[in-house]
C-alpha atoms as a PDB file:
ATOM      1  CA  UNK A   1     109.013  48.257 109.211  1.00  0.00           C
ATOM      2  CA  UNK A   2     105.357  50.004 108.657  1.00  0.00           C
ATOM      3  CA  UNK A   3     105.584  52.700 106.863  1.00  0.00           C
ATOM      4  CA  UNK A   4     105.143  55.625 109.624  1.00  0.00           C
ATOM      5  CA  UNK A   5     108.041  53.553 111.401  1.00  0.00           C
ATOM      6  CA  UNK A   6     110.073  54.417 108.412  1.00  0.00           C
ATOM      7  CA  UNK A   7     109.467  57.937 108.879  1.00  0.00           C
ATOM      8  CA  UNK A   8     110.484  58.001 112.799  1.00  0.00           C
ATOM      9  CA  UNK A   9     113.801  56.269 111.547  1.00  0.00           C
ATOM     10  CA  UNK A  10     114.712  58.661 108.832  1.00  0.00           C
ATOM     11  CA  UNK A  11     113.417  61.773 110.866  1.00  0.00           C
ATOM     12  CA  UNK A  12     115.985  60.783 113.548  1.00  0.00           C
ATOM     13  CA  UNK A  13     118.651  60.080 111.753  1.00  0.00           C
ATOM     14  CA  UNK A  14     118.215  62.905 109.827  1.00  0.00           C
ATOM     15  CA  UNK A  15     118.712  64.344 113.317  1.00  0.00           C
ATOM     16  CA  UNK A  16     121.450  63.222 114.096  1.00  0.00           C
ATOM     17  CA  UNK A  17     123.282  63.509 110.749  1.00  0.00           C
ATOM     18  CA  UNK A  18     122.368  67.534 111.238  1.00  0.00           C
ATOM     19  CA  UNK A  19     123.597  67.766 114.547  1.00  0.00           C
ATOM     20  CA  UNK A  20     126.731  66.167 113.339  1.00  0.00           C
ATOM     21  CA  UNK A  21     127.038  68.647 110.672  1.00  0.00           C
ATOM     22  CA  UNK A  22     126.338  71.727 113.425  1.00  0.00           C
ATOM     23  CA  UNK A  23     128.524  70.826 116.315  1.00  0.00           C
ATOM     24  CA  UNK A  24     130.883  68.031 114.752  1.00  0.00           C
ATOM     25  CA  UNK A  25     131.123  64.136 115.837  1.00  0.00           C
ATOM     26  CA  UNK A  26     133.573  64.629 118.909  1.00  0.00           C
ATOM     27  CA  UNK A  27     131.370  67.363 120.753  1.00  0.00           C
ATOM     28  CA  UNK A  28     127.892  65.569 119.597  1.00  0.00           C
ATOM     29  CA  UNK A  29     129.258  62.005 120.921  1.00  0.00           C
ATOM     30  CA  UNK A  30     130.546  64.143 124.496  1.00  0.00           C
ATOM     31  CA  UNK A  31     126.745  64.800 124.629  1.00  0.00           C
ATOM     32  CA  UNK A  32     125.470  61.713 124.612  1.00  0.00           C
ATOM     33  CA  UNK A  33     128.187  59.459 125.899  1.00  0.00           C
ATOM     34  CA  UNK A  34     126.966  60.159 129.386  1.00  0.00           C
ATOM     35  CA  UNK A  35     123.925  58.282 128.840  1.00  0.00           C
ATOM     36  CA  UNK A  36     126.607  55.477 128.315  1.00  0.00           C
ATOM     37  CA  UNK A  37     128.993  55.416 130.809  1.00  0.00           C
ATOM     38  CA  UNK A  38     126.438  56.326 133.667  1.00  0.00           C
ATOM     39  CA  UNK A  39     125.623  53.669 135.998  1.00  0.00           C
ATOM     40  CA  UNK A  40     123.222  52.800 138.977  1.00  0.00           C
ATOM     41  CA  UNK A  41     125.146  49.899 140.415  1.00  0.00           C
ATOM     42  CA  UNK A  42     126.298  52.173 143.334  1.00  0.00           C
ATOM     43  CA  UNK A  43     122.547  53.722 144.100  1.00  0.00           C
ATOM     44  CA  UNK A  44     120.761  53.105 147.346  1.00  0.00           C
ATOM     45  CA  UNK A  45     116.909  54.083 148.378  1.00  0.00           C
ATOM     46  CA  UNK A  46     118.411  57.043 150.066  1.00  0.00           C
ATOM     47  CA  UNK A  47     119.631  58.284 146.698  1.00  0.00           C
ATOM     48  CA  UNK A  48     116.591  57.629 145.172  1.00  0.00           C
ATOM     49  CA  UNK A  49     114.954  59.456 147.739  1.00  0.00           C
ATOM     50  CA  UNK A  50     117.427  62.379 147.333  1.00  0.00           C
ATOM     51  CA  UNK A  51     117.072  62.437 143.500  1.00  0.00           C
ATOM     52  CA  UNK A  52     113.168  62.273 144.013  1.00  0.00           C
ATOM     53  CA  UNK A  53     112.932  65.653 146.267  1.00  0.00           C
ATOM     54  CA  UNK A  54     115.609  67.407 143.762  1.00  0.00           C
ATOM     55  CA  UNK A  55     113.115  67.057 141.168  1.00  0.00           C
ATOM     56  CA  UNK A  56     110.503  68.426 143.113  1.00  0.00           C
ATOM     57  CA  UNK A  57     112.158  71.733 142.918  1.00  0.00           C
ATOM     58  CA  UNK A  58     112.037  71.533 139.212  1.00  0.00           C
ATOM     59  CA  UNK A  59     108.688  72.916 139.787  1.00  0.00           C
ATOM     60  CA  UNK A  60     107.625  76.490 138.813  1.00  0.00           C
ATOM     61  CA  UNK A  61     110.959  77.865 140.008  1.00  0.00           C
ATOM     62  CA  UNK A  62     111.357  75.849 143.405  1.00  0.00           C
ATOM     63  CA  UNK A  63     114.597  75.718 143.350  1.00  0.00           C
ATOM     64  CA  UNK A  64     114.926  79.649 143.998  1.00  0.00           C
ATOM     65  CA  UNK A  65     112.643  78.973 147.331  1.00  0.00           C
ATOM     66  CA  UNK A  66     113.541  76.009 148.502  1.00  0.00           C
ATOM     67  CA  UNK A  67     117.317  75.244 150.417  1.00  0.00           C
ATOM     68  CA  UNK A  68     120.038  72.890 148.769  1.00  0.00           C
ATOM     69  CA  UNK A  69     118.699  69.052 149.141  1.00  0.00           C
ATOM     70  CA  UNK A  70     121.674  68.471 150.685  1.00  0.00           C
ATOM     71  CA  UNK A  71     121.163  70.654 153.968  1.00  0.00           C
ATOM     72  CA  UNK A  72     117.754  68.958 154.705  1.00  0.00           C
ATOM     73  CA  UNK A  73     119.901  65.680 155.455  1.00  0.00           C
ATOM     74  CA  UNK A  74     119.017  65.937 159.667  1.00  0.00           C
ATOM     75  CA  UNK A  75     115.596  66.838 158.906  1.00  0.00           C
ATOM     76  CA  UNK A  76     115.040  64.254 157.001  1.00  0.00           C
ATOM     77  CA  UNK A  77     116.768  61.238 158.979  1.00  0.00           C
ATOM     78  CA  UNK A  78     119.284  61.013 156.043  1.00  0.00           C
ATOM     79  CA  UNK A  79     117.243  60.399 153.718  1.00  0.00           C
ATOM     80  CA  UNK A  80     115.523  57.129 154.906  1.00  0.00           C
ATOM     81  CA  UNK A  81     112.693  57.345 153.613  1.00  0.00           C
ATOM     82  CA  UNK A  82     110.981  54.773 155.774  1.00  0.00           C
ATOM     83  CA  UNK A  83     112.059  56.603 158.659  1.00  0.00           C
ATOM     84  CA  UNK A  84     110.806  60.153 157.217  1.00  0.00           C
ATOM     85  CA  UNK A  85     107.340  58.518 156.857  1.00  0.00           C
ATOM     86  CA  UNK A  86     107.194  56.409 160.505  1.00  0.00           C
ATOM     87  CA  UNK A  87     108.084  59.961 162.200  1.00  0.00           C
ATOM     88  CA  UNK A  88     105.922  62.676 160.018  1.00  0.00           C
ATOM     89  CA  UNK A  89     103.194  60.146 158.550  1.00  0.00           C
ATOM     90  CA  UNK A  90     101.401  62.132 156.405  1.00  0.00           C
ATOM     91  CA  UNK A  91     101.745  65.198 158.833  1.00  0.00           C
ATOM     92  CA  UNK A  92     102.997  67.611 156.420  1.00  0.00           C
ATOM     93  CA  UNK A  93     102.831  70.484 159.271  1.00  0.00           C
ATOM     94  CA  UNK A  94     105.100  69.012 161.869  1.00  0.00           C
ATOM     95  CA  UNK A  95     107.536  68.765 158.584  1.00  0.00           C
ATOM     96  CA  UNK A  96     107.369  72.420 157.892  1.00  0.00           C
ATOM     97  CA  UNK A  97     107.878  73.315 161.616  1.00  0.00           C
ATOM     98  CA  UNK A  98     110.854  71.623 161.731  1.00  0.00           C
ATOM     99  CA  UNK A  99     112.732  72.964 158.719  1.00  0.00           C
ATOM    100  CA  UNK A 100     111.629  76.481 159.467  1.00  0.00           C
ATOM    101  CA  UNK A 101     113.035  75.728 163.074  1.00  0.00           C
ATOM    102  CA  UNK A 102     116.209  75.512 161.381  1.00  0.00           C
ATOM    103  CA  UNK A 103     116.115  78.936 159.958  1.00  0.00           C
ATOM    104  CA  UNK A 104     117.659  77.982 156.164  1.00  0.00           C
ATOM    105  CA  UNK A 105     118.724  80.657 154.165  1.00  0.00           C
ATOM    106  CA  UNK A 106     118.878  81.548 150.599  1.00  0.00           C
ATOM    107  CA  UNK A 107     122.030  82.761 148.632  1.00  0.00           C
ATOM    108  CA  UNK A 108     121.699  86.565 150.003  1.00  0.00           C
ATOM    109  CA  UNK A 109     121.680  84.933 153.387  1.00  0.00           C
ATOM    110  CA  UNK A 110     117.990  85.857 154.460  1.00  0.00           C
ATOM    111  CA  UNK A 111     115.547  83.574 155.717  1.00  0.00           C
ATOM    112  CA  UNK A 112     112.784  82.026 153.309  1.00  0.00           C
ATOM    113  CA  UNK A 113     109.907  82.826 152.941  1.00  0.00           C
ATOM    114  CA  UNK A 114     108.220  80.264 154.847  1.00  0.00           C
ATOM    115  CA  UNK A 115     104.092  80.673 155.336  1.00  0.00           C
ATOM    116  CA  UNK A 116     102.384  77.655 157.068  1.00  0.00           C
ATOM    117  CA  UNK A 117      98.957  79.123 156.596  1.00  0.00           C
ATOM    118  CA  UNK A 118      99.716  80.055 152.619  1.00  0.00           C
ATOM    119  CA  UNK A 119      98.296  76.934 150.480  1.00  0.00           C
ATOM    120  CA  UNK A 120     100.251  78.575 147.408  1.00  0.00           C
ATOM    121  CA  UNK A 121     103.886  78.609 149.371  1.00  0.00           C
ATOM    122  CA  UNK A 122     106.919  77.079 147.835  1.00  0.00           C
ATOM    123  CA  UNK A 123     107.870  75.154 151.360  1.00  0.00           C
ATOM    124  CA  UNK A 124     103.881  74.246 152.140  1.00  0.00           C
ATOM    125  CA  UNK A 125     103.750  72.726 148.852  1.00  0.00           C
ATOM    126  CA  UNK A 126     107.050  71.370 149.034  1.00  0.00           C
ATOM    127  CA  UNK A 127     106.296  69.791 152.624  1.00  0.00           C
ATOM    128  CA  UNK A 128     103.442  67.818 151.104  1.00  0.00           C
ATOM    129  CA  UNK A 129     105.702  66.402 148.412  1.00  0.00           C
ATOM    130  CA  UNK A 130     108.301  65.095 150.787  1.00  0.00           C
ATOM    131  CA  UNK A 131     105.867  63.167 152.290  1.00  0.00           C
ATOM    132  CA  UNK A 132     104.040  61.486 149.836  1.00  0.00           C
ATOM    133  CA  UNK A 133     107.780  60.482 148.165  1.00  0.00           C
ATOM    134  CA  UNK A 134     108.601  58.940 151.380  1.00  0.00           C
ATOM    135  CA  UNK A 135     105.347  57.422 151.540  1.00  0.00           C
ATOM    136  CA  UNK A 136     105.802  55.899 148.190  1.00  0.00           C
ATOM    137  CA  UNK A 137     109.585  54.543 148.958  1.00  0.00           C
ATOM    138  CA  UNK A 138     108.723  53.288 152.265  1.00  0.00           C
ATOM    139  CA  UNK A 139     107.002  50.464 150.542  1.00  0.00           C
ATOM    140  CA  UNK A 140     110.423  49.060 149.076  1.00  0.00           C
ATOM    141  CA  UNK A 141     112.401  47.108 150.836  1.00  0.00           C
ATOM    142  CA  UNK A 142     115.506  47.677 149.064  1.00  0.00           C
ATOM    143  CA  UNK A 143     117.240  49.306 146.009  1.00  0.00           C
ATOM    144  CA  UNK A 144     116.431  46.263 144.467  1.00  0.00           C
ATOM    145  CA  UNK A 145     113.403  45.979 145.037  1.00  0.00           C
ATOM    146  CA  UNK A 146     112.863  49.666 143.929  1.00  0.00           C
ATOM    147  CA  UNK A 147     114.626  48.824 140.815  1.00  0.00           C
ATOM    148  CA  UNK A 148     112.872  45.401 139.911  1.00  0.00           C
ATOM    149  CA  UNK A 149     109.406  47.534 139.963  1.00  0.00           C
ATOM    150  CA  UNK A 150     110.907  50.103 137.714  1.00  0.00           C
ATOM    151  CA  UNK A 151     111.822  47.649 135.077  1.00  0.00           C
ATOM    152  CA  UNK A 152     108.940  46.179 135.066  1.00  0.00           C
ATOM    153  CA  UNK A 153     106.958  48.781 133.041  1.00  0.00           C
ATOM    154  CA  UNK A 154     109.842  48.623 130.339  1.00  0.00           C
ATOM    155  CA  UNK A 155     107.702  46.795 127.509  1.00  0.00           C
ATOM    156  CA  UNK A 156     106.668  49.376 125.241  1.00  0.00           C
ATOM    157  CA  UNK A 157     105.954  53.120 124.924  1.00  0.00           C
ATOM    158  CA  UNK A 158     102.528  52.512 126.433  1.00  0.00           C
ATOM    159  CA  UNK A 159     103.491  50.658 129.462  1.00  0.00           C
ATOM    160  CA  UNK A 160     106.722  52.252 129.908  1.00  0.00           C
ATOM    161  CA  UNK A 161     104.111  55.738 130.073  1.00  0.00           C
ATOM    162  CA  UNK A 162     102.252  54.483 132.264  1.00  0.00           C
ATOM    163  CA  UNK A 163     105.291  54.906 135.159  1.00  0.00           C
ATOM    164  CA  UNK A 164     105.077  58.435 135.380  1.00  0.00           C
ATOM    165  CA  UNK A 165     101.686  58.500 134.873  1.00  0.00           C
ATOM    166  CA  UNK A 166     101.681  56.600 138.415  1.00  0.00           C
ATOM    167  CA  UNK A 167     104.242  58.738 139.968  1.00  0.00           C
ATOM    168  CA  UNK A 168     102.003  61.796 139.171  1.00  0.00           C
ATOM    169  CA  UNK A 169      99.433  60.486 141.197  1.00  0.00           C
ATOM    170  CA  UNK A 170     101.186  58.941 144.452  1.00  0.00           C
ATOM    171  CA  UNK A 171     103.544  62.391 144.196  1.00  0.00           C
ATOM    172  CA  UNK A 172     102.338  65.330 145.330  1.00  0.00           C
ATOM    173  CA  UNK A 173     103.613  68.229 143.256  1.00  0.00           C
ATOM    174  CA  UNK A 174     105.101  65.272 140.407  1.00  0.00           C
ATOM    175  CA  UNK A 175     103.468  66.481 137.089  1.00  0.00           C
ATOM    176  CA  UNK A 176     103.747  63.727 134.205  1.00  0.00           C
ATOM    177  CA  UNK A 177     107.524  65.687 132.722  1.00  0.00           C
ATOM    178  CA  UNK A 178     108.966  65.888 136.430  1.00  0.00           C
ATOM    179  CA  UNK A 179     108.257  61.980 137.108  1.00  0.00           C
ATOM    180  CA  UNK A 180     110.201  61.543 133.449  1.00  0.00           C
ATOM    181  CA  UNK A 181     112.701  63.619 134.425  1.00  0.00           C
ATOM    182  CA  UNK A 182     113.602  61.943 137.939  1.00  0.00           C
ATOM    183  CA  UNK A 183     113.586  58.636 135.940  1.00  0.00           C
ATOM    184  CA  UNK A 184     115.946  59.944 133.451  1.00  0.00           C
ATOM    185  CA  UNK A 185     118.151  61.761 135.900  1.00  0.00           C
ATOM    186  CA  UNK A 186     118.633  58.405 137.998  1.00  0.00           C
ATOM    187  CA  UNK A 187     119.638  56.442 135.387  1.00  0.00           C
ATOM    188  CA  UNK A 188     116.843  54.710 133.469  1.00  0.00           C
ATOM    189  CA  UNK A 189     117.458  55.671 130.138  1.00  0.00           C
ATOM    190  CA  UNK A 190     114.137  54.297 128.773  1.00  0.00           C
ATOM    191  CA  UNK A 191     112.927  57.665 130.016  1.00  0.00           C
ATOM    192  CA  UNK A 192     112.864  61.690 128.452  1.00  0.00           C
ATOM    193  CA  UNK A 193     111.606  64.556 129.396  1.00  0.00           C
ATOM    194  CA  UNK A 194     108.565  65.601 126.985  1.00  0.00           C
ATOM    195  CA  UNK A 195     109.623  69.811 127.105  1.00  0.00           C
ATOM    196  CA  UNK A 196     108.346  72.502 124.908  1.00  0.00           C
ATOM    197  CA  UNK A 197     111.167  71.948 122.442  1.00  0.00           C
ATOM    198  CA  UNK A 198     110.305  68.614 121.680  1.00  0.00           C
ATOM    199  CA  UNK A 199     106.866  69.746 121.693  1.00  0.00           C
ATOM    200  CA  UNK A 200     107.609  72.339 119.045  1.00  0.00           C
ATOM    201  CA  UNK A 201     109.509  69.679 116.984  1.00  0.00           C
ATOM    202  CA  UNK A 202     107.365  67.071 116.498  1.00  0.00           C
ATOM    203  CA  UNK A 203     104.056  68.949 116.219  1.00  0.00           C
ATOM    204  CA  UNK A 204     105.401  70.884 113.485  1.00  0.00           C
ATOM    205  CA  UNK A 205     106.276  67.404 112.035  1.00  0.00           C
ATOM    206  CA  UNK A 206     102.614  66.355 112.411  1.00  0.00           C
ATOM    207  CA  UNK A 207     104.703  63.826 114.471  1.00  0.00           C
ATOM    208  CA  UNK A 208     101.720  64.299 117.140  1.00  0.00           C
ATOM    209  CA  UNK A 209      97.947  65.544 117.135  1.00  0.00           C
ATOM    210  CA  UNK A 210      98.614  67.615 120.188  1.00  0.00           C
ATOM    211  CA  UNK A 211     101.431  68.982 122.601  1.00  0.00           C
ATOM    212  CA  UNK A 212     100.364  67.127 125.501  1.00  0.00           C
ATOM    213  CA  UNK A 213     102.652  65.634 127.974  1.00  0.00           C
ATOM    214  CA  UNK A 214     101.545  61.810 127.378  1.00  0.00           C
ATOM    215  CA  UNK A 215     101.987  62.213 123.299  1.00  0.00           C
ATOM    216  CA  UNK A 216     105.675  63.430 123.314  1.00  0.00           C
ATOM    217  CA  UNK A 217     106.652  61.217 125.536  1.00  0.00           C
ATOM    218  CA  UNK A 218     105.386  58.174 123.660  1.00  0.00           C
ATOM    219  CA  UNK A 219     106.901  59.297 120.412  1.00  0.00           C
ATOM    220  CA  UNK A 220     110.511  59.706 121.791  1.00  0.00           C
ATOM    221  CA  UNK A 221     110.040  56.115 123.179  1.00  0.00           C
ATOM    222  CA  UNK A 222     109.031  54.825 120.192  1.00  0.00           C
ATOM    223  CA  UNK A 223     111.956  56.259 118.122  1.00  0.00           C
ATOM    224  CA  UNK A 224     113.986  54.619 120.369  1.00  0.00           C
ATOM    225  CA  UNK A 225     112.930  51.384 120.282  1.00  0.00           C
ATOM    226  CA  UNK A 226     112.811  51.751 115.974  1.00  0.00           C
ATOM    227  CA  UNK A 227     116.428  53.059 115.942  1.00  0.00           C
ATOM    228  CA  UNK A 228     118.034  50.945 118.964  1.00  0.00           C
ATOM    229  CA  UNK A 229     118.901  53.850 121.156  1.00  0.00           C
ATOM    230  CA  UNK A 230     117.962  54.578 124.316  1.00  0.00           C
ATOM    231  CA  UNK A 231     114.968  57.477 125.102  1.00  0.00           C
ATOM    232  CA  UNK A 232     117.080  59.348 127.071  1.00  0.00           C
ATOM    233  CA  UNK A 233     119.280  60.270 123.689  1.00  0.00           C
ATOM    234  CA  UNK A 234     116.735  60.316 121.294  1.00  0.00           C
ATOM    235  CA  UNK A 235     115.289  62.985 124.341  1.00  0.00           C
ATOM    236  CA  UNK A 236     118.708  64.763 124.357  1.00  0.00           C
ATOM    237  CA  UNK A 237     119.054  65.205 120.009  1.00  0.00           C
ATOM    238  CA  UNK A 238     115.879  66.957 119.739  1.00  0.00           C
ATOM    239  CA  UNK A 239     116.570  69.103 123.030  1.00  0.00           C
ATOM    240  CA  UNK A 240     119.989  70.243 121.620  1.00  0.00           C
ATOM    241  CA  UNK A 241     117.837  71.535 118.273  1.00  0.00           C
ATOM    242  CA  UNK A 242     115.144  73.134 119.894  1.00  0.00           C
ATOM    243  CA  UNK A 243     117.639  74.755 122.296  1.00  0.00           C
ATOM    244  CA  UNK A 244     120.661  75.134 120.969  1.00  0.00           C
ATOM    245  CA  UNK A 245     122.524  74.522 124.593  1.00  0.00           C
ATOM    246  CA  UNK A 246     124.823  71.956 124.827  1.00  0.00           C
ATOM    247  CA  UNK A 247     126.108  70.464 128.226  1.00  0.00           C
ATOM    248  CA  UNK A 248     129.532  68.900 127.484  1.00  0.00           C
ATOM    249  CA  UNK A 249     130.995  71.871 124.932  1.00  0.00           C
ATOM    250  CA  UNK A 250     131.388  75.405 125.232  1.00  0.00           C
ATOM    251  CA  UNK A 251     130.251  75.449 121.461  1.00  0.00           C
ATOM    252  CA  UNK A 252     127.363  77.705 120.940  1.00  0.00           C
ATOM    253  CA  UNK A 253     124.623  76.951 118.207  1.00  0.00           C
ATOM    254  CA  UNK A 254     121.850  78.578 118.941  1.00  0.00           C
ATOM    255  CA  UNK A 255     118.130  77.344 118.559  1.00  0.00           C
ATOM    256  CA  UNK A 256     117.726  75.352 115.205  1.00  0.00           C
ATOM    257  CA  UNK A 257     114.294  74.168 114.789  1.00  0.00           C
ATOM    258  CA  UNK A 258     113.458  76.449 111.868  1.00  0.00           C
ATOM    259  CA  UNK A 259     116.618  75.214 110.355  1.00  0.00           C
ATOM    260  CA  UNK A 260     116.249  71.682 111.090  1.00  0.00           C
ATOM    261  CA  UNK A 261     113.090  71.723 109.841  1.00  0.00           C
ATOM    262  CA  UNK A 262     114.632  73.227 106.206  1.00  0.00           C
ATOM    263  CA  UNK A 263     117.413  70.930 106.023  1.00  0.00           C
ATOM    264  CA  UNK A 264     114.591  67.882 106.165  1.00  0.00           C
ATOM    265  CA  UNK A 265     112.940  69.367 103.278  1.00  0.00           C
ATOM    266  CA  UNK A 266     116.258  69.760 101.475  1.00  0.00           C
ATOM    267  CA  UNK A 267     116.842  65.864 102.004  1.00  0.00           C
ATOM    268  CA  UNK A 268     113.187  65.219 101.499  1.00  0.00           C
ATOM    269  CA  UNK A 269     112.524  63.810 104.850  1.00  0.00           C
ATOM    270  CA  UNK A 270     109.206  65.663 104.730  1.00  0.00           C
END
């Protein structure tokens, strides 16, 4: 083990050993048992097509402008995506005419805000990313095939990067964290979402020369593959730090970044 893998091993564990100490074993284990017991056996193109236009809302507050996934299901030809693209093409337009023909409203029960001729609008933009994500799919023939191309990034950090990198391009609205994210969220664990806490974390730690998107992202894969575990949970330690949230407990920690950061000293991590 070279010598800066070393210090991505004992930087993690220390990680983990503090968490431990914070929350106790039974709550941090509920965190990050999900990442075990999930499982994509039962996924089908139409899921993955679902799960890719949920995390275009992740955008910039989408979610507040844009209806529940679910309700765009007749739009949308239930979610086939080769369908979507046969009908629409790349015809964003006819797209928006036909959800705001169906008059969707938002919790207070009044219509959205929906402005065809407005290159900034939430559904415009949105509209355009539908599209190109059932452009994209339409090329599969099955989950299986999906899945196959997936894997076969999964070499090392730089190749396994070099996924969302691709999704950022064919996806219009997909920023390098979002592609992560929808990679995470259906299942493939090799993937994290680079956020500002990790950010925070590991360029205090001189873990990184800058807080871009591409650097993060590598690091957390690379700490997995020195320490056997899979992105997704080395993603999910240093979130709980930086944020102090957990998902699976009602405990509350608050953020602990500045005292992570001590308690390395302490132990002479750094």
């Amino acid at each position: 083990m070279s010598k800066n893998d070393k210090r991505l091993h004992d930087i993690y564990i220390a990680a983990y050993n503090f968490l431990r100490e914070k929350v106790g074993e039974k709550a941090l284990k509920a965190e990050l048992n999900y990442y075990e017991k999930y499982s994509r056996n039962s996924l089908s193109l139409k899921d993955v097509f679902h799960h890719m236009l949920d995390s275009l809302k992740n955008k910039q507050g989408y979610v507040n402008y844009i209806v529940d996934t679910d309700k765009m299901s007749g739009t949308l030809f239930k979610f086939d995506a080769r369908k979507v693209y046969e009908f629409y093409g790349d015809d964003w337009k006819k797209l928006f005419i036909k959800f705001r023909n169906r008059k969707f409203r938002n919790y207070s029960g009044k219509l959205y805000r929906m402005k065809i001729n407005d290159n900034r609008n939430a559904w415009v933009m949105y509209c355009k990313g539908v599209l190109s994500c059932a452009k994209f799919l339409a090329s599969f023939k099955n989950i299986n095939d999906f899945d196959k191309f997936v894997k076969s990034f999964f070499h090392n950090e730089f190749t396994i990067a070099s996924l969302p990198m691709l999704l950022e391009k064919e996806i219009f609205g997909y920023g390098f964290p979002l592609a992560c994210d929808f990679l995470k969220e259906l299942g493939y664990w090799q993937y994290g979402k680079p956020d500002v806490h990790l950010k925070d974390i590991f360029q205090r730690l001189d873990l990184v020369n800058d807080d871009s998107d591409y650097e993060v992202f590598k690091i957390i894969v690379k700490i997995g593959i020195i320490v056997k575990r899979k992105t997704a949970v080395i993603d999910k330690i240093f979130w709980i730090i930086g944020s102090g949230n957990l998902s699976q407990s009602d405990k509350k920690i608050g953020r602990q970044k500045n005292n992570f950061y001590k308690y390395l000293k302490e132990n002479k991590i750094i």
